[in-house]
C-alpha atoms as a PDB file:
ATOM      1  CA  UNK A   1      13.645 -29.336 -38.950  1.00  0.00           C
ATOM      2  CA  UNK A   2      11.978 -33.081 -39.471  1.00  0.00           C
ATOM      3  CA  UNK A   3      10.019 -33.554 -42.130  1.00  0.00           C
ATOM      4  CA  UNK A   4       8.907 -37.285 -39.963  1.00  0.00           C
ATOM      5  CA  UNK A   5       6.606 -35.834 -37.349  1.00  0.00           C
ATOM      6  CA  UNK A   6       3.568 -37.853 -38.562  1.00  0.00           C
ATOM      7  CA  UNK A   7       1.459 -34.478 -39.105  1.00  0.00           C
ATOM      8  CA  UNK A   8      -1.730 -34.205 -41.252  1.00  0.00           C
ATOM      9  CA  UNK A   9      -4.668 -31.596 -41.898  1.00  0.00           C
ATOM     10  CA  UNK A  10      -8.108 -33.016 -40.784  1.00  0.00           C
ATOM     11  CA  UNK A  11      -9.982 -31.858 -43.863  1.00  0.00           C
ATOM     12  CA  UNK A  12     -13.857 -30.944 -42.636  1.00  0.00           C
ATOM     13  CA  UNK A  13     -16.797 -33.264 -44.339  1.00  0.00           C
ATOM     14  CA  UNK A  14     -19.468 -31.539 -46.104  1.00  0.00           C
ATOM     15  CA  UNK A  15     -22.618 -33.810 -44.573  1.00  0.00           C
ATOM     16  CA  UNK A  16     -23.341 -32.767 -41.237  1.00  0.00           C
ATOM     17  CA  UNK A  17     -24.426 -36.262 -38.895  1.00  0.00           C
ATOM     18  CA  UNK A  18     -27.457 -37.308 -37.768  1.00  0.00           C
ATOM     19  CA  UNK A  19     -28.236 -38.443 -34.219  1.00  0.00           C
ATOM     20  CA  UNK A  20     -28.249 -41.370 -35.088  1.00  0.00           C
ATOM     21  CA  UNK A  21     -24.640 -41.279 -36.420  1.00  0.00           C
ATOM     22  CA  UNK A  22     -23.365 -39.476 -33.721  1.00  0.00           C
ATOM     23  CA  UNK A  23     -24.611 -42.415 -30.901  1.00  0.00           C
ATOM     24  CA  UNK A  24     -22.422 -44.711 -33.551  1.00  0.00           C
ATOM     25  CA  UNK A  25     -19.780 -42.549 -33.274  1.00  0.00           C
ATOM     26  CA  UNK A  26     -19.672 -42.594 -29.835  1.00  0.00           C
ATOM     27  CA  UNK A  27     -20.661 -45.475 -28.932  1.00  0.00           C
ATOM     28  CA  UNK A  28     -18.302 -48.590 -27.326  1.00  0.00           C
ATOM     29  CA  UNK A  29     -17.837 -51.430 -29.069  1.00  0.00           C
ATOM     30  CA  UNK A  30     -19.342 -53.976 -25.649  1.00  0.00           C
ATOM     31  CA  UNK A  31     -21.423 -52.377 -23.634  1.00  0.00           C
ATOM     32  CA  UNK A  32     -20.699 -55.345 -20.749  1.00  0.00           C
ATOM     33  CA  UNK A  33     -17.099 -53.994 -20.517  1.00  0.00           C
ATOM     34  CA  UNK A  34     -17.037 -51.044 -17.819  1.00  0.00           C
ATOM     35  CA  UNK A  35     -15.969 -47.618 -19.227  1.00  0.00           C
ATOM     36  CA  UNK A  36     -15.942 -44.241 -17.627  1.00  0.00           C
ATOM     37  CA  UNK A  37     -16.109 -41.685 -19.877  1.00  0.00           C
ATOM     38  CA  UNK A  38     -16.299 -37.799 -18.883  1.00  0.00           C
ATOM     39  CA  UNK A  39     -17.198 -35.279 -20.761  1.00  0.00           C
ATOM     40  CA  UNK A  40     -16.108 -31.546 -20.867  1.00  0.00           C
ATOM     41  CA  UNK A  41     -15.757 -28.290 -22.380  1.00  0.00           C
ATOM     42  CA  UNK A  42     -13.178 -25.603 -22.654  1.00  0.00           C
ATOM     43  CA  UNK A  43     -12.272 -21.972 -24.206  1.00  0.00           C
ATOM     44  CA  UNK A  44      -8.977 -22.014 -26.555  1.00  0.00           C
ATOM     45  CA  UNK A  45      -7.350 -20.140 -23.624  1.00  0.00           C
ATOM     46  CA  UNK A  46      -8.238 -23.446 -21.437  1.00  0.00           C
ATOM     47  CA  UNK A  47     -10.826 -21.905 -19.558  1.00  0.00           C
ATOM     48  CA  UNK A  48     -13.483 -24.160 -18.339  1.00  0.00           C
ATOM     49  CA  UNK A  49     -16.011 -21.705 -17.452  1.00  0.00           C
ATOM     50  CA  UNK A  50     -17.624 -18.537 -18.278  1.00  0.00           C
ATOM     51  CA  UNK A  51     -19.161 -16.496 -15.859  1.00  0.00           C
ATOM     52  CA  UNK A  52     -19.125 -19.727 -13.278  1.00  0.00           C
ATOM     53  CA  UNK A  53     -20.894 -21.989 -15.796  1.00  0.00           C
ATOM     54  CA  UNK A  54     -19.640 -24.534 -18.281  1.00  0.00           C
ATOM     55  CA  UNK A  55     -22.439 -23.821 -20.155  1.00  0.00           C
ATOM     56  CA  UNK A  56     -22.044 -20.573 -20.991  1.00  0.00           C
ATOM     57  CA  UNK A  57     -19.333 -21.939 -23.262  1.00  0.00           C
ATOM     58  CA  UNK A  58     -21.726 -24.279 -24.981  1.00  0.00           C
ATOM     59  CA  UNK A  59     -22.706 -24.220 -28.811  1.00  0.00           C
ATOM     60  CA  UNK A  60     -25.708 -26.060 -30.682  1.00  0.00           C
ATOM     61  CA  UNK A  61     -22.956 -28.134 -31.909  1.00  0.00           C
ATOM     62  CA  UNK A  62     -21.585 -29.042 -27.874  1.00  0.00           C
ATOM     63  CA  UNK A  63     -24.837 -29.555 -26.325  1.00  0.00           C
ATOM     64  CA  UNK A  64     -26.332 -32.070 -29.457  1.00  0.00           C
ATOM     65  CA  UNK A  65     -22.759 -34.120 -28.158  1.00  0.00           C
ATOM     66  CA  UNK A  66     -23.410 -33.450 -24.500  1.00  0.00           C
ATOM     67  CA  UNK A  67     -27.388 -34.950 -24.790  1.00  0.00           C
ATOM     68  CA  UNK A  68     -26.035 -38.380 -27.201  1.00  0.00           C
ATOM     69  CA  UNK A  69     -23.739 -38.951 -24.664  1.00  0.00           C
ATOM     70  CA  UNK A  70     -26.646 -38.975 -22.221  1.00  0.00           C
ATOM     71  CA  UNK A  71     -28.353 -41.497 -24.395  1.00  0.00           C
ATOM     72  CA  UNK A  72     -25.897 -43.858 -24.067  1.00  0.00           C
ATOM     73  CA  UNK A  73     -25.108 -43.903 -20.373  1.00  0.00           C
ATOM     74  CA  UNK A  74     -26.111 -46.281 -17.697  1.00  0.00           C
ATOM     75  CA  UNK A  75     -25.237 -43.626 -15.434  1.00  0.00           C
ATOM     76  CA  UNK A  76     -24.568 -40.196 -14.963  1.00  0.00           C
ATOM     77  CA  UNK A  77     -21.441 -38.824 -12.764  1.00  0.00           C
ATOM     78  CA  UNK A  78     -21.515 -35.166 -11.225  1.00  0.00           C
ATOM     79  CA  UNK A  79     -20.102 -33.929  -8.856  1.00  0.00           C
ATOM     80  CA  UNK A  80     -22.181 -31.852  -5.895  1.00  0.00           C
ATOM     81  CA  UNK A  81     -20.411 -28.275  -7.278  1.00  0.00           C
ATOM     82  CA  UNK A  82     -21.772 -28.845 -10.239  1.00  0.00           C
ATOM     83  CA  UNK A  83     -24.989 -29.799  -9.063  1.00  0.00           C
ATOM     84  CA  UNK A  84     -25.758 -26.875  -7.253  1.00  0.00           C
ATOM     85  CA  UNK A  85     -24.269 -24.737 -10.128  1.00  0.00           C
ATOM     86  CA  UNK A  86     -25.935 -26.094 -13.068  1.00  0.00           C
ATOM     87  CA  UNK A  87     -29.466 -26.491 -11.944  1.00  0.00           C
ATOM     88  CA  UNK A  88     -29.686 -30.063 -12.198  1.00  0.00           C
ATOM     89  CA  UNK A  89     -33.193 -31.204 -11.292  1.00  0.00           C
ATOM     90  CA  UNK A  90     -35.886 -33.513 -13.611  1.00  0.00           C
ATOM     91  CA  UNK A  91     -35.449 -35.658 -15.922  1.00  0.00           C
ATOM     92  CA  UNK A  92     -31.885 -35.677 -18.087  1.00  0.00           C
ATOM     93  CA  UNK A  93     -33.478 -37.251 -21.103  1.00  0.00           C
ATOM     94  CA  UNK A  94     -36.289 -35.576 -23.257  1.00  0.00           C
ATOM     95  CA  UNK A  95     -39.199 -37.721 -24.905  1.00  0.00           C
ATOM     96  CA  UNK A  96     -37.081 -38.722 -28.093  1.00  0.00           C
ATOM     97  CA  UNK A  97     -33.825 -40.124 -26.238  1.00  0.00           C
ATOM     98  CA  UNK A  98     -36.148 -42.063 -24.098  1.00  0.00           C
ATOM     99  CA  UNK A  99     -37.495 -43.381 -27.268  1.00  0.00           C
ATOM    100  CA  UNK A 100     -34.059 -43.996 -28.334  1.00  0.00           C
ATOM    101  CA  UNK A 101     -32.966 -45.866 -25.168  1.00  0.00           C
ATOM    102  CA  UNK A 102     -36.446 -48.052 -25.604  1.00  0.00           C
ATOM    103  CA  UNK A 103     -35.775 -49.114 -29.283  1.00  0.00           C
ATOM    104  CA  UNK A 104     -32.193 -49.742 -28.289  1.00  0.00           C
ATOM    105  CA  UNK A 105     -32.756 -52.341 -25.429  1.00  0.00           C
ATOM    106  CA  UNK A 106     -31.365 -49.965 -22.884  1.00  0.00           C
ATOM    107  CA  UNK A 107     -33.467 -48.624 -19.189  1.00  0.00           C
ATOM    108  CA  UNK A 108     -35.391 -45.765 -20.078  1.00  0.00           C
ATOM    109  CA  UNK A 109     -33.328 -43.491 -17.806  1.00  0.00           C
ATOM    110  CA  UNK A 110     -29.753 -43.250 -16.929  1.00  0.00           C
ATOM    111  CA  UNK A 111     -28.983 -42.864 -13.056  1.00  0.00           C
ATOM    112  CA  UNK A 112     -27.865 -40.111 -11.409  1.00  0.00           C
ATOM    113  CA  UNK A 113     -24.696 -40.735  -9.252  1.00  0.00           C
ATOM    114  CA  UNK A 114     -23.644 -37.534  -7.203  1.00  0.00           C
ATOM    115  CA  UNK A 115     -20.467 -37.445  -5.840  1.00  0.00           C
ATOM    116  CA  UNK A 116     -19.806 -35.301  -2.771  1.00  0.00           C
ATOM    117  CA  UNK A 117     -17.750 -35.787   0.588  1.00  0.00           C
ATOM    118  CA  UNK A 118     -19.528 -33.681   2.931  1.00  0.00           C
ATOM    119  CA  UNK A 119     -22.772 -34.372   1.491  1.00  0.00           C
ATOM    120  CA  UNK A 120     -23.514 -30.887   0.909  1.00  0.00           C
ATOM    121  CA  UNK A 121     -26.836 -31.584  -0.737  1.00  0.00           C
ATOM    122  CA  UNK A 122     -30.445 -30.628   0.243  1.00  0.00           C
ATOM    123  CA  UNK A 123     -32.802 -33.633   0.256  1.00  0.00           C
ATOM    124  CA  UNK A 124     -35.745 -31.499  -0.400  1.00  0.00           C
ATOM    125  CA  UNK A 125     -34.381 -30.234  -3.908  1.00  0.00           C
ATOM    126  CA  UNK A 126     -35.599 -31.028  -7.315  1.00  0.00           C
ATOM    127  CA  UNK A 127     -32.412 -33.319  -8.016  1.00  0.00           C
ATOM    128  CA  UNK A 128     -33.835 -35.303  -5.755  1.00  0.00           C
ATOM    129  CA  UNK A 129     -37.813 -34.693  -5.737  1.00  0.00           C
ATOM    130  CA  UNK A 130     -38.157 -34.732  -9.606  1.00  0.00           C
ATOM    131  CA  UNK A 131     -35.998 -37.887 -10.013  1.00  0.00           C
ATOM    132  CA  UNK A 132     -36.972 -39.997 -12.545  1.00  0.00           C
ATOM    133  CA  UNK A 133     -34.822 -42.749 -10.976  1.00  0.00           C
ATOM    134  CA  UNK A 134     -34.416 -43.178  -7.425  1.00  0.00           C
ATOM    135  CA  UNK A 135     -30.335 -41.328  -7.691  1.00  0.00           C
ATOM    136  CA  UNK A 136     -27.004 -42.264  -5.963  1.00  0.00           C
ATOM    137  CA  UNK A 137     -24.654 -40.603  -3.907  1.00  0.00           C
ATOM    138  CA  UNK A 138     -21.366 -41.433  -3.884  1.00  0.00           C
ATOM    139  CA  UNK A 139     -19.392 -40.766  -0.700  1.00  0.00           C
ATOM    140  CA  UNK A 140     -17.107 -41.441   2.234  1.00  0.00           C
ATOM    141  CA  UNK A 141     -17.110 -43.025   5.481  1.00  0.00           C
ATOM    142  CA  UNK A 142     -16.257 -39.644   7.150  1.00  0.00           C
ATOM    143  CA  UNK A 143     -18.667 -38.292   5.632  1.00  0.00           C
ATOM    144  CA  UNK A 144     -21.524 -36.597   8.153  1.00  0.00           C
ATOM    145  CA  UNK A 145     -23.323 -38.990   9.743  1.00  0.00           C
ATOM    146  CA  UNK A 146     -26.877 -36.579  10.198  1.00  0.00           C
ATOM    147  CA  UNK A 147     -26.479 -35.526   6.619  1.00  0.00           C
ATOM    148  CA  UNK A 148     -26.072 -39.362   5.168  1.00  0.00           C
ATOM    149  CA  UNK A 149     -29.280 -40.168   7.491  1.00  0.00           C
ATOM    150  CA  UNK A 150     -31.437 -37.003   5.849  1.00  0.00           C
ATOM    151  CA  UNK A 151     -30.004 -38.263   1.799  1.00  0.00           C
ATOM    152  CA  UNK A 152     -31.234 -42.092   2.036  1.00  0.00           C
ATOM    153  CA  UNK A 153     -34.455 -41.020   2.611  1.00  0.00           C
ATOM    154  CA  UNK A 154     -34.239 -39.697  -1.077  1.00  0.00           C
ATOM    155  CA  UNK A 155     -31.216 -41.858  -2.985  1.00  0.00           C
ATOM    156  CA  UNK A 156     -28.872 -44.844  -2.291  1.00  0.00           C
ATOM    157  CA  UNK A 157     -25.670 -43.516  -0.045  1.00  0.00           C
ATOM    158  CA  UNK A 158     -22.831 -45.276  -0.858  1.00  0.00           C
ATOM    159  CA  UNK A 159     -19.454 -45.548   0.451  1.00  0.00           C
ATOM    160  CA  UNK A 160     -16.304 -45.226  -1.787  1.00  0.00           C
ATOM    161  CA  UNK A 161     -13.690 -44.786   0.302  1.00  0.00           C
ATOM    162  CA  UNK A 162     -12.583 -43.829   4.088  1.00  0.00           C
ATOM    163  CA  UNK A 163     -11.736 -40.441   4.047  1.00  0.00           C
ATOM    164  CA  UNK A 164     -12.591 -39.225   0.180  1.00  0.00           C
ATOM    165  CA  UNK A 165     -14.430 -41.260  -2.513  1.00  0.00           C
ATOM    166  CA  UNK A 166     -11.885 -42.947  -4.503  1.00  0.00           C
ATOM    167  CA  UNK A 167     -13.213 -42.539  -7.906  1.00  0.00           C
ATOM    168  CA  UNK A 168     -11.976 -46.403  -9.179  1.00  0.00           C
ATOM    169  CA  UNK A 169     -13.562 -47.896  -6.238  1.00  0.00           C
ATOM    170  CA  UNK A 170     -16.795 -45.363  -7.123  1.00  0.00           C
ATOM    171  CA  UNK A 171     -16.457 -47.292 -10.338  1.00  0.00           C
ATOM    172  CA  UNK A 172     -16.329 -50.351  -9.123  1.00  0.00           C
ATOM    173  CA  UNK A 173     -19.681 -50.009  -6.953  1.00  0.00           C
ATOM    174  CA  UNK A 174     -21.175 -48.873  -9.973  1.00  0.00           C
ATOM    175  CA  UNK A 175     -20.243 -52.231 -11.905  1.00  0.00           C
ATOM    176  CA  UNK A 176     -21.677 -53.884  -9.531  1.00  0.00           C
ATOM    177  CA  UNK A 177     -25.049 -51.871  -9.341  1.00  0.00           C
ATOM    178  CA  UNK A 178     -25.112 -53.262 -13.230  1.00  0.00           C
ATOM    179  CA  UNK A 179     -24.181 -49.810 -15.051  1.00  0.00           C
ATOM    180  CA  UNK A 180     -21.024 -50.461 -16.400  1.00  0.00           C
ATOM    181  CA  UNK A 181     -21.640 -47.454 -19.146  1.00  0.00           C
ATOM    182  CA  UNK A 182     -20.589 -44.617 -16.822  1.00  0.00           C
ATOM    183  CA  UNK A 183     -20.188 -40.814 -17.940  1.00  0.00           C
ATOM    184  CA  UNK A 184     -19.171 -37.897 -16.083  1.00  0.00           C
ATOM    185  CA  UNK A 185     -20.059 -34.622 -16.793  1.00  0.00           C
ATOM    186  CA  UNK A 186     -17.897 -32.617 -13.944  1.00  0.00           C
ATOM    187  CA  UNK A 187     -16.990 -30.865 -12.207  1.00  0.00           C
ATOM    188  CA  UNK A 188     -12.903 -30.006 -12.195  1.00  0.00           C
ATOM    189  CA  UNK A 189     -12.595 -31.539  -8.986  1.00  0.00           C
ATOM    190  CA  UNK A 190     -14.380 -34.568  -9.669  1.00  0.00           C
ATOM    191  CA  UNK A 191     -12.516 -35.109 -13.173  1.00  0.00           C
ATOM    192  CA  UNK A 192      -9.147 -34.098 -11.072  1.00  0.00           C
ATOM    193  CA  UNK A 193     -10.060 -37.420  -8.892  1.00  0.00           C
ATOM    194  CA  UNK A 194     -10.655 -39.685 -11.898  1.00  0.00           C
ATOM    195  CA  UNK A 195      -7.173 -38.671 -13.514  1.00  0.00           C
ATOM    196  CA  UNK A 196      -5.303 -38.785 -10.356  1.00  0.00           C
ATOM    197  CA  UNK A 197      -7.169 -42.197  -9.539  1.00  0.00           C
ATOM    198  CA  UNK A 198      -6.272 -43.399 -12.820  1.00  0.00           C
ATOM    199  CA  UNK A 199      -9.794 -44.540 -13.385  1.00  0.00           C
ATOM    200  CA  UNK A 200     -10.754 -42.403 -16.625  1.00  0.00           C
ATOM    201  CA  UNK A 201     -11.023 -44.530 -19.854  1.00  0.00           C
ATOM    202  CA  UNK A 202     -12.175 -41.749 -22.118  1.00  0.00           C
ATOM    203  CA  UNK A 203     -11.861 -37.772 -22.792  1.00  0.00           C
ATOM    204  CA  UNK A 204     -14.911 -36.084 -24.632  1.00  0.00           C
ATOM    205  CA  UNK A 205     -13.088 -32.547 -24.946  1.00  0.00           C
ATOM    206  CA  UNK A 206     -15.083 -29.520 -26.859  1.00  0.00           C
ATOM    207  CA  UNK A 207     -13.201 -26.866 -27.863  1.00  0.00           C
ATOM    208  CA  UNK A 208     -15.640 -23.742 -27.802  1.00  0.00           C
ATOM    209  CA  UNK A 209     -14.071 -20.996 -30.955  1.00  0.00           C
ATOM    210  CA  UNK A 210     -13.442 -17.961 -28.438  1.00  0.00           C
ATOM    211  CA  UNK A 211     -11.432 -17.109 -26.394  1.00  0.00           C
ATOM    212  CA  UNK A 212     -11.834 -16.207 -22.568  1.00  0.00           C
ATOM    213  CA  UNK A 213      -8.932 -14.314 -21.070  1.00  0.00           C
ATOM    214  CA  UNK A 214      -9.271 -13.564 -17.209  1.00  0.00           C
ATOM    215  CA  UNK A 215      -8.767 -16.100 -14.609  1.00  0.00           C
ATOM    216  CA  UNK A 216     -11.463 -18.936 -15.219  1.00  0.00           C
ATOM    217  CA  UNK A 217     -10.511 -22.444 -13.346  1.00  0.00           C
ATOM    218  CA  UNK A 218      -9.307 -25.292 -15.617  1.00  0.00           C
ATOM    219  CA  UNK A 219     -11.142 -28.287 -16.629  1.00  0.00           C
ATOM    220  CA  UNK A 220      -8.932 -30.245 -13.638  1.00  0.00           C
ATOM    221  CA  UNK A 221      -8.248 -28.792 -10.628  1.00  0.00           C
ATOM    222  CA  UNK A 222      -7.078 -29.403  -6.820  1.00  0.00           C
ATOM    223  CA  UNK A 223      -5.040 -32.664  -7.132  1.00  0.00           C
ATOM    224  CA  UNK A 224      -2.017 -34.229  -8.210  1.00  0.00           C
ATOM    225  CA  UNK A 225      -0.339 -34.752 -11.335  1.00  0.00           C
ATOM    226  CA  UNK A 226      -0.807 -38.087 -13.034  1.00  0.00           C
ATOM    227  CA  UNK A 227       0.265 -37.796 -16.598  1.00  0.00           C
ATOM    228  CA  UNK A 228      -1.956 -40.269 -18.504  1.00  0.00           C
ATOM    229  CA  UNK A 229      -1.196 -40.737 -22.306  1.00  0.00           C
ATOM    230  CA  UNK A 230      -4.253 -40.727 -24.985  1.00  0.00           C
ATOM    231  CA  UNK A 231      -5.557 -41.680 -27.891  1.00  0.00           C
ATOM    232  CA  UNK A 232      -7.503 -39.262 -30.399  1.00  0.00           C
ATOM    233  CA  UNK A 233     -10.815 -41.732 -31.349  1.00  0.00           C
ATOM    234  CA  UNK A 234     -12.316 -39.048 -33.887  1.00  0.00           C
ATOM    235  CA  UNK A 235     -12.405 -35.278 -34.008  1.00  0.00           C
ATOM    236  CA  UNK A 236     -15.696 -33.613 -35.017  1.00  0.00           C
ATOM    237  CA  UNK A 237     -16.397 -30.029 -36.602  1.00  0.00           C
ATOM    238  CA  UNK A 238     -19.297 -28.223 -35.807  1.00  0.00           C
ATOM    239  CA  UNK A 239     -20.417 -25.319 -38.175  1.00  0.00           C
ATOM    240  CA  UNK A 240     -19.773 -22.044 -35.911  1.00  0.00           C
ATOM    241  CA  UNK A 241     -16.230 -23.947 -35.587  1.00  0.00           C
ATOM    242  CA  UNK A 242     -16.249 -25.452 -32.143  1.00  0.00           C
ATOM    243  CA  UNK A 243     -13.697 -28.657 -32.363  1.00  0.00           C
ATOM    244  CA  UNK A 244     -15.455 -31.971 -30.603  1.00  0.00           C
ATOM    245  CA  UNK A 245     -12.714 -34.499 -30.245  1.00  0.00           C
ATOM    246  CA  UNK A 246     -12.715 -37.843 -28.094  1.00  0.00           C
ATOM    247  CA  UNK A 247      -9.809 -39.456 -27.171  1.00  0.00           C
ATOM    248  CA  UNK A 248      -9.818 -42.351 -25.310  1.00  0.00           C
ATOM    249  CA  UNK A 249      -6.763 -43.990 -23.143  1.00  0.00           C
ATOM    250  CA  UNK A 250      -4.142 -45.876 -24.390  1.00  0.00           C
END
């Protein structure tokens, strides 16, 4: 057997980061330059879910990730499943990362861009009514005409596609609304889309420390194989042993 395979141990520090350290972690190195990160978590088994939620796989260690990443968006990415599923509704940000944002030069809240086909949404719910930014949904032309007429009363409809949204021309609309820092936080379909599309730049993967067993859905789901080679950035440790790595695309 080689000896050559280029492997090493990734020794774990002994100071754990600050906020602060973990935005600079994060961070990219020009803001101006688009990049679509997305952002996900999984079982050692690879299941994306427990009991239907993504966050019942979350630690202390995954969500203090999940919220930096927040602070350093322009704009937020979900897909409608998840929307529905995760209770999304308010503001994203609490009073400290909107201090953050402030003392960094950035808007005080990231949008909200929803991504959904049939426009399965319902205008009247608190995604919508407790917005602290007027949000986006990201669609098709197909899409139903008396549901896209109901939504712009409440967010900006936009097109991305004829008969699906096509997630790099999703990306490019969103360039061109000036938020060029874009992060996705699911679902499977939507990050599916984005790997098929070849539009992903970066992978922010937690590995929860337990495993799942059953038949939970994968973090990508319901399209077709695009094999897309990556780069590991950094990988993180958090103290009940969840693994936080970022890779990036090469």
């Amino acid at each position: 057997m080689s000896d050559e395979a280029g492997i090493r141990r990734l020794a774990a520090g002994t100071d754990a980061a600050t906020d602060d350290r973990l935005a600079e972690w994060y961070a990219v190195d020009d803001r101006s330059v688009p990049w679509l990160r997305a952002n996900f978590v999984a079982s050692l088994d690879g299941a994306a879910t427990h009991e239907g939620l993504s966050a019942g796989l979350g630690s202390a260690a995954d969500q203090r990730v999940f919220h930096i990443l927040r602070w350093l968006a322009d704009v937020i990415i979900v897909g409608a499943g998840t929307v529905r599923r995760e209770g999304y509704g308010g503001s994203l940000l609490n009073a400290a990362a909107l201090d953050w944002r402030r003392s960094h030069g950035f808007a005080p809240h990231p949008r909200l861009a929803i991504v959904s086909t049939r426009l399965n949404l319902d205008p009247g719910s608190s995604v919508f009514a407790d917005a602290p930014v007027r949000p986006l949904v990201m669609t098709c032309s197909a899409a139903p005409h008396g549901r896209r007429t109901a939504l712009a009363e409440v967010a900006d409809v936009i097109d991305c596609g004829d008969t699906r949204v096509d997630t790099g021309l999703m990306r490019s609309r969103l360039v061109e609304l000036g938020l060029p820092q874009m992060h996705s936080e699911g679902g499977p379909h939507l990050l599916g889309s984005m790997i098929e599309d070849g539009s992903l730049d970066e992978l922010c993967l937690t590995l929860a420390s337990r495993l799942e067993g059953g038949t939970a859905r994968r973090i990508t789901d319901g399209h077709l194989a695009a094999p897309t080679d990556m780069h590991l950035a950094h990988a993180l440790l958090g103290e009940d042993g969840t693994l936080l790595l970022r890779y990036t695309r090469r």
